[in-house]
N, C-alpha and C. Protein backbone atom coordinates (compact mmCIF):
# COMPACT_ATOMS: atom_id res chain seq x y z
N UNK A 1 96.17 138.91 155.12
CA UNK A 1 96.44 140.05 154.25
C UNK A 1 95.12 140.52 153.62
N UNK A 2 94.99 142.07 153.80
CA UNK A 2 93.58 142.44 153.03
C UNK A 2 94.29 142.21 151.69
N UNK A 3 93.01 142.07 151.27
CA UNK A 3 93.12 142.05 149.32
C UNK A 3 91.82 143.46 148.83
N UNK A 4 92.33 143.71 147.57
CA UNK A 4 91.71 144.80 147.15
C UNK A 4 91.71 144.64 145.42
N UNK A 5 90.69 144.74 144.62
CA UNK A 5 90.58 144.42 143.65
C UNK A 5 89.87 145.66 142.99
N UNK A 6 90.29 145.99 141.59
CA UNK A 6 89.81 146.89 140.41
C UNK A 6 89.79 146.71 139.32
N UNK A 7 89.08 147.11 138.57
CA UNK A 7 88.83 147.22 137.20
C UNK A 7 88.79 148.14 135.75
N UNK A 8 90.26 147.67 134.92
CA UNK A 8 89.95 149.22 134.26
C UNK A 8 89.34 148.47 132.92
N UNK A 9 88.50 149.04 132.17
CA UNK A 9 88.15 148.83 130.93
C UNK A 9 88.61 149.84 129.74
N UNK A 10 89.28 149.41 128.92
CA UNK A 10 89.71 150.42 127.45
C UNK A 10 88.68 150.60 126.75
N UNK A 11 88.04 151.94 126.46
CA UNK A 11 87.07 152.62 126.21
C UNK A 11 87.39 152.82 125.02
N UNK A 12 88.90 152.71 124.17
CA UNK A 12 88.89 153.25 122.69
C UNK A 12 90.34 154.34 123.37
N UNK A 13 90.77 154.93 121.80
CA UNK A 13 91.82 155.68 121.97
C UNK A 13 92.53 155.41 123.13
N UNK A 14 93.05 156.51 124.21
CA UNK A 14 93.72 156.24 125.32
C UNK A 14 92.89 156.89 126.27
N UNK A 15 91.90 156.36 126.12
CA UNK A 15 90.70 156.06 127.53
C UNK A 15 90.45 155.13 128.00
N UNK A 16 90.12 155.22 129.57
CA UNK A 16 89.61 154.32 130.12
C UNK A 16 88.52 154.33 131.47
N UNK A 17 87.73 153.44 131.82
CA UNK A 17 87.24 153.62 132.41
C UNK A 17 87.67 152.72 133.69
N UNK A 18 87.92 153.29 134.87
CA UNK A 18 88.42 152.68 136.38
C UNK A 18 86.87 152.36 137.02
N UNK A 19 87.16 150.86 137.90
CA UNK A 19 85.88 150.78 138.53
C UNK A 19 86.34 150.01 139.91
N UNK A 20 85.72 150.67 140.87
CA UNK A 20 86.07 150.08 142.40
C UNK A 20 85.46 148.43 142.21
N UNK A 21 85.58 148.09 143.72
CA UNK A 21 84.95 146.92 144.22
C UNK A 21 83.54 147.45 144.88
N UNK A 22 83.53 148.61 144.68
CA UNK A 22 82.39 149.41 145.30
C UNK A 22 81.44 149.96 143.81
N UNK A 23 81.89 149.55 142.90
CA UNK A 23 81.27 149.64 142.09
C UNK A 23 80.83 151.57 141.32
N UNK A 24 82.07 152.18 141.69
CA UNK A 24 82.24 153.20 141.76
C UNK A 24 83.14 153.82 140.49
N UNK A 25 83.25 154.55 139.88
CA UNK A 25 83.66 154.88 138.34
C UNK A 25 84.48 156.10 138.31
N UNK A 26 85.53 156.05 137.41
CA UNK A 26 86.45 157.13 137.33
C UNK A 26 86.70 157.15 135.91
N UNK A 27 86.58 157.99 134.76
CA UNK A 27 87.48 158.19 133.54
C UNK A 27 88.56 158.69 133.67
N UNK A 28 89.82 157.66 132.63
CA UNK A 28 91.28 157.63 132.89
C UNK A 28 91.75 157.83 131.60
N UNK A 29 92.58 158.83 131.24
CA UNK A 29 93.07 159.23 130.38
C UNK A 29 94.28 159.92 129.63
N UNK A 30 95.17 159.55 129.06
CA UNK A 30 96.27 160.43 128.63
C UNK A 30 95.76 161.90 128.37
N UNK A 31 96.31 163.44 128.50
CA UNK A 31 96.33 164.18 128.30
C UNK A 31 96.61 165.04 127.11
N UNK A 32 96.51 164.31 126.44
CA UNK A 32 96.63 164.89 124.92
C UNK A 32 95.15 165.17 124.00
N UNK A 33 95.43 166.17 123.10
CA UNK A 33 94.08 166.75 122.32
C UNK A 33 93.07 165.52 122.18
N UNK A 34 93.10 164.70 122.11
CA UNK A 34 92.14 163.57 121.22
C UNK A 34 91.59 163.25 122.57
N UNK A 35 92.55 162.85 123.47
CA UNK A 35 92.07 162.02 124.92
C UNK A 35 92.03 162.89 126.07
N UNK A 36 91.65 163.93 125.98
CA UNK A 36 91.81 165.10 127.25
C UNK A 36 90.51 165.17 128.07
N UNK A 37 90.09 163.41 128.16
CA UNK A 37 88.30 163.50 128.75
C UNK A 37 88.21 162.92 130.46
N UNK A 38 89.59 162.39 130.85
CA UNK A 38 90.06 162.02 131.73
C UNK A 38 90.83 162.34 133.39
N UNK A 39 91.04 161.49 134.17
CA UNK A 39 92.21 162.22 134.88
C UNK A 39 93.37 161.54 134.50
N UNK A 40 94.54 161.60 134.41
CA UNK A 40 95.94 160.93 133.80
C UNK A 40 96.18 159.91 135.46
N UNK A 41 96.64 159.03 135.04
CA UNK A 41 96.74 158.03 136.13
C UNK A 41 98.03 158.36 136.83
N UNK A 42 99.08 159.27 136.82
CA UNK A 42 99.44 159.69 137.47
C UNK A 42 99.31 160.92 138.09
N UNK A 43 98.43 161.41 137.86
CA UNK A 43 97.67 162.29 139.13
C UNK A 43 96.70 161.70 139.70
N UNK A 44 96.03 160.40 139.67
CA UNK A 44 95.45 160.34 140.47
C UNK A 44 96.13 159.20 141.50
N UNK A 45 97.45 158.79 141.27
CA UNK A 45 98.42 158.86 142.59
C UNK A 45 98.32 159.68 143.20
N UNK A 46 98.48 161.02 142.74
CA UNK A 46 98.40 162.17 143.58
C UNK A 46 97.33 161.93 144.56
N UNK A 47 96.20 162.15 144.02
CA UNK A 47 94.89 162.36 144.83
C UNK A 47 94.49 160.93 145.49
N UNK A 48 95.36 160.24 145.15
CA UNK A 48 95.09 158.81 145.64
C UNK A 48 95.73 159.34 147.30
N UNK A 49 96.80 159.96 147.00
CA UNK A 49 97.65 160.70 148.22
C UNK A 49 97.04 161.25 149.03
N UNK A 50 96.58 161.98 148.69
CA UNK A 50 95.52 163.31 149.04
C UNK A 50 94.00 162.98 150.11
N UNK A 51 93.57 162.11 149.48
CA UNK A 51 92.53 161.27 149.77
C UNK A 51 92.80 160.79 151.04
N UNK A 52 93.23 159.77 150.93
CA UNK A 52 94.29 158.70 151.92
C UNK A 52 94.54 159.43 153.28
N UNK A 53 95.17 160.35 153.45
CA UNK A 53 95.57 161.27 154.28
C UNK A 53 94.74 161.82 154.66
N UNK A 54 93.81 162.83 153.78
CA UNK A 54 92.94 163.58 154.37
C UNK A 54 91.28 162.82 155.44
N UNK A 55 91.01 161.43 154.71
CA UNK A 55 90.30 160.47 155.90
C UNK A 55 90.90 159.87 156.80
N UNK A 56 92.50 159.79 156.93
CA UNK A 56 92.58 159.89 158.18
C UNK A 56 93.58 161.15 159.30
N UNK A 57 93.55 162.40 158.53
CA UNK A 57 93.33 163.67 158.97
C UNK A 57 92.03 163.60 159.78
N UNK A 58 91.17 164.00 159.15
CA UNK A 58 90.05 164.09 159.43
C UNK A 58 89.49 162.76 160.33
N UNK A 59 89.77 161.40 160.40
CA UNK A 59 89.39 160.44 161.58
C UNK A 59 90.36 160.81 162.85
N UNK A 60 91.50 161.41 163.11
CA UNK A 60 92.22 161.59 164.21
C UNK A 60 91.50 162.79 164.58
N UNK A 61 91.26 163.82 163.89
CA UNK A 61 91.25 164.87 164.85
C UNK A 61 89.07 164.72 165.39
N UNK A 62 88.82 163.82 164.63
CA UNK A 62 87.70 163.75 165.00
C UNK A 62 87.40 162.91 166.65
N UNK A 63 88.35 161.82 166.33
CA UNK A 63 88.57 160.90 167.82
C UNK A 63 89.00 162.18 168.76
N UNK A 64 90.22 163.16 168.54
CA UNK A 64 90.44 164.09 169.57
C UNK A 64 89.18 165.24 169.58
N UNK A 65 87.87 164.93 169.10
CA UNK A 65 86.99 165.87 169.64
C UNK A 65 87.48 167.10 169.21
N UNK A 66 88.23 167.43 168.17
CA UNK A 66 88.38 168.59 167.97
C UNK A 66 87.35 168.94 166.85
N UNK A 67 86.72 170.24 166.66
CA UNK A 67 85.40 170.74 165.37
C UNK A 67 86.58 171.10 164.05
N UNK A 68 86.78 170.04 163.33
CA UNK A 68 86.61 170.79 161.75
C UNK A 68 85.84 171.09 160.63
N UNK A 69 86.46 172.30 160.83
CA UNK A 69 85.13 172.43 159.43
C UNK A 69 85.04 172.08 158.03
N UNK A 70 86.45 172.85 157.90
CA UNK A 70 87.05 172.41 156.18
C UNK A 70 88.13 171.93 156.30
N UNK A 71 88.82 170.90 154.99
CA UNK A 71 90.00 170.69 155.08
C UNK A 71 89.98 170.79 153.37
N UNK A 72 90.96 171.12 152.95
CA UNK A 72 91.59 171.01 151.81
C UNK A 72 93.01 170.90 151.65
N UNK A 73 93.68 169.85 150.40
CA UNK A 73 94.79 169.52 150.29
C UNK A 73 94.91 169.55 148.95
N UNK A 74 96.17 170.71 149.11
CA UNK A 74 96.93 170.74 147.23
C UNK A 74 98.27 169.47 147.19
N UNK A 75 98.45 168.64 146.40
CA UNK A 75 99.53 168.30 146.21
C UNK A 75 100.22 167.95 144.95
N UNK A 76 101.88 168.44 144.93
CA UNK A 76 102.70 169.27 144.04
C UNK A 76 103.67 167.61 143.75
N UNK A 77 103.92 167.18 142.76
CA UNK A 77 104.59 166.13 142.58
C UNK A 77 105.27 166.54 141.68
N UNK A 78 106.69 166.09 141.78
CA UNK A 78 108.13 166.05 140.72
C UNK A 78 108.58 165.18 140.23
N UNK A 79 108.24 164.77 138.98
CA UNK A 79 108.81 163.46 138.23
C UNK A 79 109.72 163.22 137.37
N UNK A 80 110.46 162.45 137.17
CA UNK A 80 111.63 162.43 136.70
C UNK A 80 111.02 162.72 135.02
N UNK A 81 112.18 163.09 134.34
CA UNK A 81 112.35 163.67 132.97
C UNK A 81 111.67 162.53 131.92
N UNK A 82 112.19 161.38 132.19
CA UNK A 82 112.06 160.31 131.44
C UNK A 82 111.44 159.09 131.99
N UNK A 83 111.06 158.12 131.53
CA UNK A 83 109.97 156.71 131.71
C UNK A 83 110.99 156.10 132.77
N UNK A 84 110.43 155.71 133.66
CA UNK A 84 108.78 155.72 133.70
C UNK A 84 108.06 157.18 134.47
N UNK A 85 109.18 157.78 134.55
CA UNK A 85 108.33 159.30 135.56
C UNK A 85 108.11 159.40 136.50
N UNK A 86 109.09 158.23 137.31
CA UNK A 86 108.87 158.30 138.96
C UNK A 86 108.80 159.67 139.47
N UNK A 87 107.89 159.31 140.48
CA UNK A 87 107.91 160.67 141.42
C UNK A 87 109.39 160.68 141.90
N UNK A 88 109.71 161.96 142.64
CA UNK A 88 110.74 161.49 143.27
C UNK A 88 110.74 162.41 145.16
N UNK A 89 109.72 163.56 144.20
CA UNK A 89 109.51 164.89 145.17
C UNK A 89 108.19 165.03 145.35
N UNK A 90 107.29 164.46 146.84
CA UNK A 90 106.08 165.34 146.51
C UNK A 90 105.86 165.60 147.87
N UNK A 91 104.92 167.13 147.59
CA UNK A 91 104.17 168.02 148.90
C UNK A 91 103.09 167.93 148.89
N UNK A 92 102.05 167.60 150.24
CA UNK A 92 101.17 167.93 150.57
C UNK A 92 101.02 169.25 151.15
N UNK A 93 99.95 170.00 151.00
CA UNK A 93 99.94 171.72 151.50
C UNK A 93 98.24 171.52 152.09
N UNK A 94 98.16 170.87 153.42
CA UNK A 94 96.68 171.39 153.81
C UNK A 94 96.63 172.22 154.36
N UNK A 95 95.44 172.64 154.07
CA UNK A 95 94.41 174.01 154.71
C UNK A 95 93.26 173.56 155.49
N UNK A 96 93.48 173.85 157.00
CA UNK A 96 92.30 173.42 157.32
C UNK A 96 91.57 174.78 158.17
N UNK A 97 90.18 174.50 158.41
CA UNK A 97 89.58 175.65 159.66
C UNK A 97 88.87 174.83 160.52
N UNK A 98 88.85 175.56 161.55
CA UNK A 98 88.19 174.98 162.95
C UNK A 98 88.51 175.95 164.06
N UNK A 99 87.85 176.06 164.78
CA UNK A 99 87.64 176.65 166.07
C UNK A 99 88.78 175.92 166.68
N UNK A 100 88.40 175.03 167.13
CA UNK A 100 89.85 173.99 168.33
C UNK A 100 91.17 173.50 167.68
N UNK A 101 91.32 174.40 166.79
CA UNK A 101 92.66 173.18 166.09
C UNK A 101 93.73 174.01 166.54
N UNK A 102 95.27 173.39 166.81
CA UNK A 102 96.06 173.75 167.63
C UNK A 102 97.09 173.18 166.16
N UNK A 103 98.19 174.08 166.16
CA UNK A 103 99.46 173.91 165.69
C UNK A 103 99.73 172.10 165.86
N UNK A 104 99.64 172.08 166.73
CA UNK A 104 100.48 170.32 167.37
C UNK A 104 99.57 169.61 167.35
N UNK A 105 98.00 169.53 167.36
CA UNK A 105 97.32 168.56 167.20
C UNK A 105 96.88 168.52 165.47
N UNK A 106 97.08 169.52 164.76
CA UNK A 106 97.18 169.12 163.34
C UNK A 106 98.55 168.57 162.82
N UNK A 107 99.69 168.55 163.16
CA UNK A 107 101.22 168.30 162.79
C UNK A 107 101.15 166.47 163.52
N UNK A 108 100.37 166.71 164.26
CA UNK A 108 100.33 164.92 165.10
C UNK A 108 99.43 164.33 164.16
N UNK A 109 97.99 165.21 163.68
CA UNK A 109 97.37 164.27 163.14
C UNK A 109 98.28 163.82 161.63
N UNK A 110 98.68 164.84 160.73
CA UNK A 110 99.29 164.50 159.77
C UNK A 110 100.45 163.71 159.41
N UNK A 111 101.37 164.06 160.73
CA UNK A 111 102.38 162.93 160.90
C UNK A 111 102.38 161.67 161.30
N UNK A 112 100.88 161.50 161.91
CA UNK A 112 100.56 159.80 161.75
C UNK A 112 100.02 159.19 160.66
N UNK A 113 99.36 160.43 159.83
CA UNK A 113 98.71 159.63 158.55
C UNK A 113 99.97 159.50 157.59
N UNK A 114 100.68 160.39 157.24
CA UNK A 114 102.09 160.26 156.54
C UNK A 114 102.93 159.25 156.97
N UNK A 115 103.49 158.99 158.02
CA UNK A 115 104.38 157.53 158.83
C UNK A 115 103.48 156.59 159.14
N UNK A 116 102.51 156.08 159.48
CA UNK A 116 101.67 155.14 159.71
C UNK A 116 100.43 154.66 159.37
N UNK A 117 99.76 155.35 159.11
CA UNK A 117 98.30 154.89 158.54
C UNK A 117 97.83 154.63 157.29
N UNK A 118 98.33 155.77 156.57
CA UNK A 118 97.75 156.34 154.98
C UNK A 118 98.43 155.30 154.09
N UNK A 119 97.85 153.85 153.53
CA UNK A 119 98.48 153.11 152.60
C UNK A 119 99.43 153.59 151.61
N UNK A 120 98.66 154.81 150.66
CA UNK A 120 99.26 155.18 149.78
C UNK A 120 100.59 155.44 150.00
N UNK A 121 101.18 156.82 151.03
CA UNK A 121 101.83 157.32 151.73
C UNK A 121 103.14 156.29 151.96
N UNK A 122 102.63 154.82 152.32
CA UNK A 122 103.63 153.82 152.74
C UNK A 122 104.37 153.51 151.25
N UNK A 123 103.17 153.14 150.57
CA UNK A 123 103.74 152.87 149.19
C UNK A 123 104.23 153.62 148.28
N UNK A 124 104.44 154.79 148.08
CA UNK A 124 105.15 155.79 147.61
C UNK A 124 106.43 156.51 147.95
N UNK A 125 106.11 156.17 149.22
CA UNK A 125 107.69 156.99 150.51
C UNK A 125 108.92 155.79 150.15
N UNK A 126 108.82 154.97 149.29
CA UNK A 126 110.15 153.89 149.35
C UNK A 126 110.97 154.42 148.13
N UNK A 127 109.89 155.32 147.31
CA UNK A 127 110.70 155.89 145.92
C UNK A 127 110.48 157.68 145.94
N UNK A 128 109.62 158.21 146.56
CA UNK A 128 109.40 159.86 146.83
C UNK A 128 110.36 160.52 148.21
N UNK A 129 110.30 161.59 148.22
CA UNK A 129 110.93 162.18 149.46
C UNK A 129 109.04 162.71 149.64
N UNK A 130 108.43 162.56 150.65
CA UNK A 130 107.32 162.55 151.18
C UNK A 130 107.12 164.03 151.69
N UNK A 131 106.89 164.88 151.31
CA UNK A 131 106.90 166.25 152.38
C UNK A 131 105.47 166.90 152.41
N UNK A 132 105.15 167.88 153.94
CA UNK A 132 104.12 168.61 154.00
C UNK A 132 104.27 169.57 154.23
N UNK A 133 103.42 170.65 154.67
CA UNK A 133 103.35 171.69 155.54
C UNK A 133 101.44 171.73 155.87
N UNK A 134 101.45 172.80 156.45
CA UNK A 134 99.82 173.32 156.89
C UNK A 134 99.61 174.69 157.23
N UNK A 135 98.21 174.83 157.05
CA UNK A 135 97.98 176.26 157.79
C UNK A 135 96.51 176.16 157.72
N UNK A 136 96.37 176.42 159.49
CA UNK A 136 94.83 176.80 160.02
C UNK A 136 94.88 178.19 159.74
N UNK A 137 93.52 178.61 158.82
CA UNK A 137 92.68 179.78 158.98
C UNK A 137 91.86 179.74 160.28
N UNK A 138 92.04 181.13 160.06
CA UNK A 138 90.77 181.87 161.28
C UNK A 138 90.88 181.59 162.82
N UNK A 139 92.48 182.10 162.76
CA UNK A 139 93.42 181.42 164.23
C UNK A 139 93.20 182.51 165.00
């Protein structure tokens, strides 16, 4: 079993500071006036999402030799009313461009990172309804 280890440190008020095994840094923070210096740790599930997917978006269509240029990904999460705020609903919406990209070889790459690859994706889909869509510019 891989293992994976992090570090958050309480900075004061409701801050914090996140630190990889890579030794890499994120400020974490509730969203309110005093503590608004942060990202809120449930969006960066989100982008934990986002992330996840989009390196291995971007590693499939690279193995298929296809040229991308850009990719970008919005994603829209719905959480319940009350604690703990499970997700219950979330969309990914990428945008990508490239010369070679085909309808079906972006829907293959994304539907393997969503069902198989993308950790996050695994660990979230047991309590979210998981959804995407896409659209290549400059078709």
């Amino acid at each position: 079993m891989k293992k994976k280890e992090v570090f958050v440190k309480w900075t004061g008020n409701k801050q914090f500071v996140g630190t990889d095994s890579g030794k890499h840094s994120i400020v974490i923070s509730s969203h309110d006036e005093a503590n608004n210096t942060g990202m809120s740790p449930s969006q960066l599930l989100l982008l934990a999402l986002a992330s996840c997917s989009a390196y291995d978006v971007v590693n499939i269509l690279q193995k298929k030799r296809l040229q991308l240029d850009a990719l970008e990904i919005t994603v829209r999460g719905d959480q319940e009313p009350d604690p703990p705020w499970t997700y219950r609903q979330i969309h990914l919406r990428f945008v990508l461009t490239g010369p070679d990209l085909t309808d079906k070889a972006v829907e293959q790459a994304i539907e393997l990172s969503i069902t198989k690859y993308c950790s996050v994706a695994a660990t979230v889909s047991g309590k979210a309804d998981v959804t995407h869509e896409f659209e290549i510019l400059g078709k």
